[in-house]
Protein backbone atom coordinates (compact mmCIF):
# COMPACT_ATOMS: atom_id res chain seq x y z
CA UNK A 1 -82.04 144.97 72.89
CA UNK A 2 -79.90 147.55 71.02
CA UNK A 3 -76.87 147.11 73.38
CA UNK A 4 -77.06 142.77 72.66
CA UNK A 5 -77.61 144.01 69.04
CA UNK A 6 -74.35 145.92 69.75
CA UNK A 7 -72.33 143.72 71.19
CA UNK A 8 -73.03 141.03 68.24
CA UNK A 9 -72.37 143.68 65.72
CA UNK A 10 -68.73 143.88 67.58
CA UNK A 11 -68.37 139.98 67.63
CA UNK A 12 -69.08 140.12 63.77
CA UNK A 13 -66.71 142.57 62.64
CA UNK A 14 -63.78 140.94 64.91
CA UNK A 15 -64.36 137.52 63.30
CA UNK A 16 -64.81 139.30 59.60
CA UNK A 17 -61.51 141.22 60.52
CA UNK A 18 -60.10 138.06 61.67
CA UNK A 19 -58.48 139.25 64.86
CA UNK A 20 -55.44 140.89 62.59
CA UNK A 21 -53.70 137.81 61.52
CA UNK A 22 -51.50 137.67 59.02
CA UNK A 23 -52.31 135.70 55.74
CA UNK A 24 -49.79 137.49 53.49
CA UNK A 25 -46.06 135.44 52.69
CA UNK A 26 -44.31 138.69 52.54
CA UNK A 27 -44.81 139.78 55.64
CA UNK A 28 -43.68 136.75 57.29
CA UNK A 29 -41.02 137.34 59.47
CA UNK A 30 -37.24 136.72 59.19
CA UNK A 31 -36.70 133.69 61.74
CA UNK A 32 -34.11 131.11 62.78
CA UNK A 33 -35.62 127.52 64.16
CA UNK A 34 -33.96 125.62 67.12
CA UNK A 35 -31.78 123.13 65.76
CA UNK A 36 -33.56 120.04 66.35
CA UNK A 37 -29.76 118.42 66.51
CA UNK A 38 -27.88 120.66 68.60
CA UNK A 39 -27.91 119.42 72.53
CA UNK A 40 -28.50 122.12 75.25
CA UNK A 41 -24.97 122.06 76.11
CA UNK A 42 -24.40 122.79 72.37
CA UNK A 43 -22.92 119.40 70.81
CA UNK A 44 -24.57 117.85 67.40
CA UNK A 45 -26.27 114.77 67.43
CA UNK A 46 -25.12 112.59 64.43
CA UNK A 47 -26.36 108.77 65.48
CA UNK A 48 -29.79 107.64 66.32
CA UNK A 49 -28.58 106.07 69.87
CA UNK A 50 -27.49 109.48 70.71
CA UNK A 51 -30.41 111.20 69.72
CA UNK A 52 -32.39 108.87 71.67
CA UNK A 53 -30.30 109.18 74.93
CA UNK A 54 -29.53 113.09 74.81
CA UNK A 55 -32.03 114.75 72.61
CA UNK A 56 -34.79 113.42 72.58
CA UNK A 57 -35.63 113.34 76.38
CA UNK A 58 -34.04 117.26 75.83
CA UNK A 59 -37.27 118.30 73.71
CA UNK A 60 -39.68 116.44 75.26
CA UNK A 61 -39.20 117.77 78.54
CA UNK A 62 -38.58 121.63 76.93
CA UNK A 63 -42.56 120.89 75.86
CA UNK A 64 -43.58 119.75 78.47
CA UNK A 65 -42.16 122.80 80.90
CA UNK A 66 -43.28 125.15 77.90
CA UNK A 67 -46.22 124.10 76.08
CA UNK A 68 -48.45 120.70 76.90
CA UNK A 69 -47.33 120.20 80.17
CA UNK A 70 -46.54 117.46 82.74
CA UNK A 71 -47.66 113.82 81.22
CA UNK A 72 -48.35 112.52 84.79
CA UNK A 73 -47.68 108.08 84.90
CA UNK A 74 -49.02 106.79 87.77
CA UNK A 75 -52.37 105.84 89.05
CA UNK A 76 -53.88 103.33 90.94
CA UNK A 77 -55.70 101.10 88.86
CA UNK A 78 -56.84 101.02 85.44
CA UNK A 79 -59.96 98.38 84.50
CA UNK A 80 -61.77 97.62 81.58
CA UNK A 81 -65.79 97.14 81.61
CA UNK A 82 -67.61 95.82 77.98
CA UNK A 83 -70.67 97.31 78.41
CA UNK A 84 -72.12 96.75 74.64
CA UNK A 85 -71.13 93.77 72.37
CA UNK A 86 -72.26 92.98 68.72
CA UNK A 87 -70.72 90.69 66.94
CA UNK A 88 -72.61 91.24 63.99
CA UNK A 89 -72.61 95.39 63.39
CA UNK A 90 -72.70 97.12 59.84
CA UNK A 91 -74.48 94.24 58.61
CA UNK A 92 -72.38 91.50 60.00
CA UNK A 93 -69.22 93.13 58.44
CA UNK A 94 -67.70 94.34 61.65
CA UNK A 95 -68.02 93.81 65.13
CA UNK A 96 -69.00 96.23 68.13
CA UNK A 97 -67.50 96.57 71.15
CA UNK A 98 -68.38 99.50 73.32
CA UNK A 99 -65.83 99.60 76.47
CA UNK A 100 -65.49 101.36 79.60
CA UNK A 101 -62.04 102.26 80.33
CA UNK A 102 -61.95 103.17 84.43
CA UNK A 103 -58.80 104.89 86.08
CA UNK A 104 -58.46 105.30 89.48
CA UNK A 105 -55.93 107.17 91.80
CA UNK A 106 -56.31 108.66 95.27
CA UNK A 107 -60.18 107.18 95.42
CA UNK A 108 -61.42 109.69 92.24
CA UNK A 109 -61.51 108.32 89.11
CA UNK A 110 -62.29 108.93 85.28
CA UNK A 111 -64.42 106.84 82.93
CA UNK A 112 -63.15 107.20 78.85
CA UNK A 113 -65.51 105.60 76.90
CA UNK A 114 -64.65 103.98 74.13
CA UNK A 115 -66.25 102.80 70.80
CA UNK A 116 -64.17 99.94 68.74
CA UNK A 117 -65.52 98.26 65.55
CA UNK A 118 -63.12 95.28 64.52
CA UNK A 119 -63.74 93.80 60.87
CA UNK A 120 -65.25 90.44 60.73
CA UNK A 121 -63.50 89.31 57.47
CA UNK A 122 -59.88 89.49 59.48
CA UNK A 123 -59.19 85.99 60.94
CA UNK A 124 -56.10 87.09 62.61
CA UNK A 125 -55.92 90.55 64.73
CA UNK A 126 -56.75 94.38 62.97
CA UNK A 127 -55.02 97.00 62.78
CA UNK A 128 -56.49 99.97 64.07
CA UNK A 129 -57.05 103.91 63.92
CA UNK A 130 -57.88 105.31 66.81
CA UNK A 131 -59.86 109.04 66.60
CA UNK A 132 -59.32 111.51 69.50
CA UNK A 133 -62.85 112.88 68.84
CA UNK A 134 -63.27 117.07 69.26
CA UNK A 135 -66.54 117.00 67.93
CA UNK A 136 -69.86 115.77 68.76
CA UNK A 137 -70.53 112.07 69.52
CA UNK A 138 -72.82 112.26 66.56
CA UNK A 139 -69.93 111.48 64.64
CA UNK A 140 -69.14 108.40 65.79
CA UNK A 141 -72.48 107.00 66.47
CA UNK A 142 -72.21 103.23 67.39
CA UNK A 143 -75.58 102.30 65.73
CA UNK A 144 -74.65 103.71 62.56
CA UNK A 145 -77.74 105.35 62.26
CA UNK A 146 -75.45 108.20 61.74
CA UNK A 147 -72.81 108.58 60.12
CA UNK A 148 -70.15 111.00 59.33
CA UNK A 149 -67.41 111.47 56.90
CA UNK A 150 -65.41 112.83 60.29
CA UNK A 151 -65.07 109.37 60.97
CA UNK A 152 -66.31 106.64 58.27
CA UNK A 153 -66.22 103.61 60.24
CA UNK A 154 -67.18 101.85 57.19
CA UNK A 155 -64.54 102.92 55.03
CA UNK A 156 -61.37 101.44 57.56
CA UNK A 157 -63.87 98.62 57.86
CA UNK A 158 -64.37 97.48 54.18
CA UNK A 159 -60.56 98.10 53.93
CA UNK A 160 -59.58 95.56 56.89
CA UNK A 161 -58.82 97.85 59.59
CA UNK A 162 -60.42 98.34 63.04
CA UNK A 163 -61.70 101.99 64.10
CA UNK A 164 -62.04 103.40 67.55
CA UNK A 165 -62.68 106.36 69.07
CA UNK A 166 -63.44 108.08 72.21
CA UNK A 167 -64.73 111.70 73.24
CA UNK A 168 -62.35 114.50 74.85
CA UNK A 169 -65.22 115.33 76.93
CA UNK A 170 -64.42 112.17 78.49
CA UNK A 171 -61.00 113.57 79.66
CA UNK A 172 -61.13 117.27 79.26
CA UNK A 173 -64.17 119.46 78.68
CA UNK A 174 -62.92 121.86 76.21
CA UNK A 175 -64.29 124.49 78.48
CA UNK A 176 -62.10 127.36 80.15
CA UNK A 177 -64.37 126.83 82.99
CA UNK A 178 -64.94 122.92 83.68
CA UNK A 179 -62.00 121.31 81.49
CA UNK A 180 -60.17 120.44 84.92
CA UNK A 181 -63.48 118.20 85.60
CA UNK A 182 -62.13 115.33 84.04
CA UNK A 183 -58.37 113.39 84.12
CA UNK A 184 -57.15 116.25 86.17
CA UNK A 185 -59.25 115.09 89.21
CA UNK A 186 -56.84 112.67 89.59
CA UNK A 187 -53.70 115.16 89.50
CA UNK A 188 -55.28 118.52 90.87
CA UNK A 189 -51.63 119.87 91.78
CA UNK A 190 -51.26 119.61 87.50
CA UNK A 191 -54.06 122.62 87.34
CA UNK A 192 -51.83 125.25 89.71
CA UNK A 193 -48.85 124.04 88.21
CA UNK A 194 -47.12 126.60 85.76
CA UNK A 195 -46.06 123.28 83.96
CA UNK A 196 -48.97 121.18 84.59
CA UNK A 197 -50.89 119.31 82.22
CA UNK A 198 -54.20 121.05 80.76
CA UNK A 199 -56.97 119.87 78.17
CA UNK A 200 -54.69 118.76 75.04
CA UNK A 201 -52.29 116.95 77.49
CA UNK A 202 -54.96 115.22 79.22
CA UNK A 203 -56.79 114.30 75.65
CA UNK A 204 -53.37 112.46 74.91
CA UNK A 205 -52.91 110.67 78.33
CA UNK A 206 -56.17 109.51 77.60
CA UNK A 207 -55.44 108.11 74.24
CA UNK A 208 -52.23 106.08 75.92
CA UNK A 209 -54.80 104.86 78.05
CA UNK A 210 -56.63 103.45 75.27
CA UNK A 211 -53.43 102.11 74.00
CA UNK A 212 -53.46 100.11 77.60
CA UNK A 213 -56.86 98.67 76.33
CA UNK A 214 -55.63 97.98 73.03
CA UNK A 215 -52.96 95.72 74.88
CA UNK A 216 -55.96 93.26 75.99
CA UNK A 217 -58.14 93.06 73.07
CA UNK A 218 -56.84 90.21 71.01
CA UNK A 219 -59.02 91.39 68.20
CA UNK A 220 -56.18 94.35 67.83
CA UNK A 221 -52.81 93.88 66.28
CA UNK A 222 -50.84 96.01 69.18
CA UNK A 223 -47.81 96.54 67.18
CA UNK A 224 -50.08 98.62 64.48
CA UNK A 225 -51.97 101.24 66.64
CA UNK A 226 -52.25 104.58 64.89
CA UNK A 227 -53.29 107.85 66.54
CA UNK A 228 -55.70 110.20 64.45
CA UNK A 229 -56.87 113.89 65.62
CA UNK A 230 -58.41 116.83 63.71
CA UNK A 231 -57.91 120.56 64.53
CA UNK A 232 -57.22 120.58 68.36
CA UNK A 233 -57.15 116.83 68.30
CA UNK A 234 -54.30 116.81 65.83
CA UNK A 235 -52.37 118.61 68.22
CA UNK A 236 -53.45 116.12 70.83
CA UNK A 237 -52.45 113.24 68.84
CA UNK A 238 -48.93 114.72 67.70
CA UNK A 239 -48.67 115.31 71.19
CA UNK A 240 -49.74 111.63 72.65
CA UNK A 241 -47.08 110.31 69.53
CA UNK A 242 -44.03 112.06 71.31
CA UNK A 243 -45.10 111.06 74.53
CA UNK A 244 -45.75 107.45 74.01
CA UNK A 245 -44.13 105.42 71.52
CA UNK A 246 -46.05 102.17 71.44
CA UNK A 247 -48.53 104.21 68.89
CA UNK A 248 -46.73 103.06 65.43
CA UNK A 249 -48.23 105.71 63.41
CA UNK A 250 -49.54 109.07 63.57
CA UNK A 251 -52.24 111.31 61.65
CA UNK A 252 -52.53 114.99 62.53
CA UNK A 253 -54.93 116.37 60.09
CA UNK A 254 -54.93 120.50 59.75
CA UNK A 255 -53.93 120.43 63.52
CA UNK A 256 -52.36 124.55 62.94
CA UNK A 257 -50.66 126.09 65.63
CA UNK A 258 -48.90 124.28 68.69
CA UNK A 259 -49.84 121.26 66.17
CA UNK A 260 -48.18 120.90 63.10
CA UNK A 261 -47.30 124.68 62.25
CA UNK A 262 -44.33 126.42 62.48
CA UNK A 263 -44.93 129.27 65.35
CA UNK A 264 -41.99 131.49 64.14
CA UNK A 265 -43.77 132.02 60.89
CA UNK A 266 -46.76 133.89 62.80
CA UNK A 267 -48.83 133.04 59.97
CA UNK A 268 -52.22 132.45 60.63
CA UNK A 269 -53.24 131.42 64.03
CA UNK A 270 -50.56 132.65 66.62
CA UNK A 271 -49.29 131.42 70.29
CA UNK A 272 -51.24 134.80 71.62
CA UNK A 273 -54.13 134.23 69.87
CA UNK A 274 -54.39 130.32 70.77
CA UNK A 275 -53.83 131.28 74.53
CA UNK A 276 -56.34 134.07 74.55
CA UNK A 277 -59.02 132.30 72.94
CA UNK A 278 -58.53 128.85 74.57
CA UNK A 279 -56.18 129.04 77.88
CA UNK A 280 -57.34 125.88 79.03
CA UNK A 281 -55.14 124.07 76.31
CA UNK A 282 -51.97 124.55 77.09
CA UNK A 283 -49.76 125.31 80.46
CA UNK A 284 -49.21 128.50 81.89
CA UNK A 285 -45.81 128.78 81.01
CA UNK A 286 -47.22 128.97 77.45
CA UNK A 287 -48.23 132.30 77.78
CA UNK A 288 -44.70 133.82 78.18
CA UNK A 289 -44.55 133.15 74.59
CA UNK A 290 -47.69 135.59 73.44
CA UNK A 291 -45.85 138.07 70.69
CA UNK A 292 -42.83 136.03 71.53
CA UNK A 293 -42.38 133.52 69.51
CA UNK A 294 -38.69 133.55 69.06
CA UNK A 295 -37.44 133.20 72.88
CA UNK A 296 -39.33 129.67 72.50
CA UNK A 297 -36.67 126.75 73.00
CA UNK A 298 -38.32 124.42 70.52
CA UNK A 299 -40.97 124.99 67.74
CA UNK A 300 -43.51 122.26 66.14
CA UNK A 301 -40.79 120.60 63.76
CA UNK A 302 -39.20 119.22 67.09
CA UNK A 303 -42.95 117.73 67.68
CA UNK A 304 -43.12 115.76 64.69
CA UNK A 305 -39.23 114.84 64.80
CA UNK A 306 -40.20 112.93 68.17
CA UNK A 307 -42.41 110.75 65.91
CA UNK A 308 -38.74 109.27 64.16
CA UNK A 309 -38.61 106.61 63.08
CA UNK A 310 -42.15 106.13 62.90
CA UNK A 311 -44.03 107.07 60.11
CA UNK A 312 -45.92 110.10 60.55
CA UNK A 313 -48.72 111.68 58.31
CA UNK A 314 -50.29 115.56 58.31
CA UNK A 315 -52.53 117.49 56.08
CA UNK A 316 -53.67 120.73 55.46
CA UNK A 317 -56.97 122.59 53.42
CA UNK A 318 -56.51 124.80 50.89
CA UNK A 319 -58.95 127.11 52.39
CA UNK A 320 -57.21 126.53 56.08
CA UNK A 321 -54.46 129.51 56.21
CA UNK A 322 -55.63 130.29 59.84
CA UNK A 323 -53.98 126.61 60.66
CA UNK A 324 -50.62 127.88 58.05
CA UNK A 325 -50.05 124.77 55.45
CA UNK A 326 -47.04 126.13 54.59
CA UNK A 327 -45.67 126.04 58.14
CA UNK A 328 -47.50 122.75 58.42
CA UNK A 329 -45.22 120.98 55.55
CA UNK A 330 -42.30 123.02 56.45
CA UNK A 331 -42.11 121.35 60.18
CA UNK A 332 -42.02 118.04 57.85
CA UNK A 333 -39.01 119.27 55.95
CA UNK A 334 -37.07 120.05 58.84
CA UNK A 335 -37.65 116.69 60.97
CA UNK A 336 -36.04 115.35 58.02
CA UNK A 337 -32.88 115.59 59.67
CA UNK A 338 -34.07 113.12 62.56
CA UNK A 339 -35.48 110.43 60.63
CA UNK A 340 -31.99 110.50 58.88
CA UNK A 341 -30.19 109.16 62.00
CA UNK A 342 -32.45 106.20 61.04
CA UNK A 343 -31.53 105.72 57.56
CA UNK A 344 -34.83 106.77 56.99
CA UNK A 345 -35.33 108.88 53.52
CA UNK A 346 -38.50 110.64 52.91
CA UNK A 347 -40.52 111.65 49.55
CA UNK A 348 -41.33 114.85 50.41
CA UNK A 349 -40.51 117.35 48.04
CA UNK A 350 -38.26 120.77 48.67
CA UNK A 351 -41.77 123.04 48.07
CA UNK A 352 -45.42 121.81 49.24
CA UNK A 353 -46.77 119.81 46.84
CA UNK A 354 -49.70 120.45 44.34
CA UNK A 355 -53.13 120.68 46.00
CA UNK A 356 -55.06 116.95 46.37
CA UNK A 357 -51.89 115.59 45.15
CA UNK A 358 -50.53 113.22 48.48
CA UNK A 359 -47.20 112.27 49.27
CA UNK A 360 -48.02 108.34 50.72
CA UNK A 361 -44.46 106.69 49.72
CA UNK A 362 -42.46 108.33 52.47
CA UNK A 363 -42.14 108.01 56.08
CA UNK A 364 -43.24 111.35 56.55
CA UNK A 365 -46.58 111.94 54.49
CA UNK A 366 -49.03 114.82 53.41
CA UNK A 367 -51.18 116.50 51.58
CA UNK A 368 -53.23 119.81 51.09
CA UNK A 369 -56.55 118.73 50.15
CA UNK A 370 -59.18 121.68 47.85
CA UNK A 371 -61.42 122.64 50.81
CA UNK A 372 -62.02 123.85 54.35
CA UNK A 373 -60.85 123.22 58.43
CA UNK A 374 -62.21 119.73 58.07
CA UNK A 375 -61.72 116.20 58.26
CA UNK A 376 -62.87 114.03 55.03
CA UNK A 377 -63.25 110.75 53.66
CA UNK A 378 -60.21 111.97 50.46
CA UNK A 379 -58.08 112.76 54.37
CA UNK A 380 -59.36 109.02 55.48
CA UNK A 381 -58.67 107.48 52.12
CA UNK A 382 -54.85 108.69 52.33
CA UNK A 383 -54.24 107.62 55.98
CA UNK A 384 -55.64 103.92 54.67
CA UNK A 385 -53.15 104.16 51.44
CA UNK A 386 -50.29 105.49 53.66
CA UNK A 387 -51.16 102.76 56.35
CA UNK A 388 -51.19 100.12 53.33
CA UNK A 389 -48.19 101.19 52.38
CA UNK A 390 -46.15 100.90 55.90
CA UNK A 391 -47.83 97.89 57.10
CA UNK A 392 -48.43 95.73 53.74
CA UNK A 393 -45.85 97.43 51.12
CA UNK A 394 -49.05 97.82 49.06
């Protein structure tokens, strides 16, 4: 008894000491980012066409060999199984569809399940978000008997907008121990691999397999498909945006380190502390980086630049330092210089902007909402405004 009493004891003080981090602006350290323009061989990129020849494939295949790993194609077949259908859902406002999505390769497959309510009012095809879902089910309970600020179905419902989600259980446990029990069945050499694919890059392949569905659902307007995560899933969903550009739009709300932070800043959360606590995230080569930030290649601004020129939206909470808002808008500021190559101008201001006060007219959006590592209906409520504004000029 006293030893377990003990060992809690130690568990308490390390999270009340907070494993050391640094929360303090002045001790920051002095650091110089990759330039998200400058080629490997050392030329600048000035034109879009060149960025998306050269550069681009450059920094997505620097994170892939450094961070998220491999984002395997192939597999044998992919099907599609509606295994619940009600056409008349939140009180005949929306309709249900509850779908199976089946991928195959090598005889093993994986089943994502997926949970899609499409507003009724809509005579033509819906928009839609689509939540990579890190938290319980309960969240997005189909019957609505729950319901959950996480994700308010209701909300992108009344404001004509289709909401899905599915479960990263369904493609990754996020267990050290079992998260290979999932999409990496089908591409076991990805789990020895120093490079290979772990739980956040198999939570995006699994939203671009969603995006297949989406393809076949004439209920969904393809061409506006936008990728939502929280926390872990905001890294996943920054991460399925580089890799696969059919998603139009992106939310990444307080996604922190190897999300939407800057890791040079070591503010907050850092690369050692993210691989110690959860190795099953990222690849192995990840962990040459622990206390190392600087011999990185890239850092997250050359994420979010992959997004150009779609629009792309993150948040932070005032309360959230462990995920670093600063270094959150800061990545924004610096992918400025991509969506330029597009002619595309941003409203982001030169210092973070007041807290609860959003930046929506701009193709790169924000906010820092009063509150805690959480996802909220005032977070919701901006993605809707910001997708009004892209899609409908409203």
């Amino acid at each position: 008894m006293f030893r377990r009493l003990k060992i809690c004891l130690s568990l308490l003080f390390i999270l009340i000491k907070g494993y050391g981090q640094n929360y303090d602006e002045t001790k920051v350290p002095i650091y110089t980012l990759p330039e998200v323009l400058k080629t490997l061989d050392g030329k600048t990129v000035s034109k879009a066409a060149e960025w998306e020849k050269k550069r681009r494939p450059e920094i997505l295949t620097l994170f892939e060999e450094n961070i998220y790993g491999q984002m395997p194609k192939s597999y044998d077949r992919i099907t599609y199984k509606t295994v619940n259908d009600n056409p008349n859902a939140m009180d005949g406002k929306a309709r249900l569809k509850e779908v199976t999505i089946t991928v195959e390769k090598a005889k093993k497959s994986v089943a994502i399940h997926l949970i899609l309510f499409t507003p009724n009012a809509n005579k033509k095809s819906s928009p839609v978000f689509l939540l990579i879902n890190n938290r319980g089910n309960e969240n997005t309970d189909p019957s609505r008997k729950m319901k959950s600020e996480f994700w308010p179905a209701e909300m992108a419902i009344d404001s004509g907008y289709a909401i899905a989600a599915f479960h990263v259980s369904d493609a990754a446990p996020d267990n050290k121990d079992t998260y290979q029990n999932g999409v990496l069945q089908l591409y076991p050499n990805q789990v020895t691999a120093d490079n290979g694919m772990k739980a956040i890059g198999a939570w995006a392949w699994a939203a671009s397999r969603v995006m297949d569905y989406f393809k076949t659902d004439a209920a969904i307007d393809f061409s506006k498909v936008s990728v939502v995560g929280h926390s872990r899933g905001g890294k996943a969903a920054l991460w399925a945006g580089a890799q696969d550009q059919r998603f139009a739009m992106v939310f990444s709300n307080c996604s922190g380190n190897t999300g939407a932070a800057l890791a040079r800043r070591q503010f907050g959360e850092t690369i050692k502390r993210i691989n110690t606590t959860f190795p099953h995230w990222f690849n192995t080569n990840y962990k040459r980086f622990n206390d190392n930030e600087n011999a990185l290649p890239v850092d997250q601004h050359m994420l979010i630049s992959m997004m150009a020129p779609r629009p792309v939206y993150t948040t932070s909470a005032t309360e959230d330092l462990w995920a670093d808002p600063k270094g959150s808008y800061l990545s924004l500021i610096e992918s400025q210089k991509v969506y330029a190559l597009y002619g595309k101008k941003s409203g982001l201001t030169l210092t973070p902007p007041p807290t609860n006060t959003p930046i929506i007219h701009s193709v790169m959006g924000y906010h820092n909402r009063e509150g805690i590592h959480n996802m909220t209906t005032y977070d919701w409520g901006n993605f809707i405004r910001f997708a009004n504004f892209h899609y409908y000029g409203r």
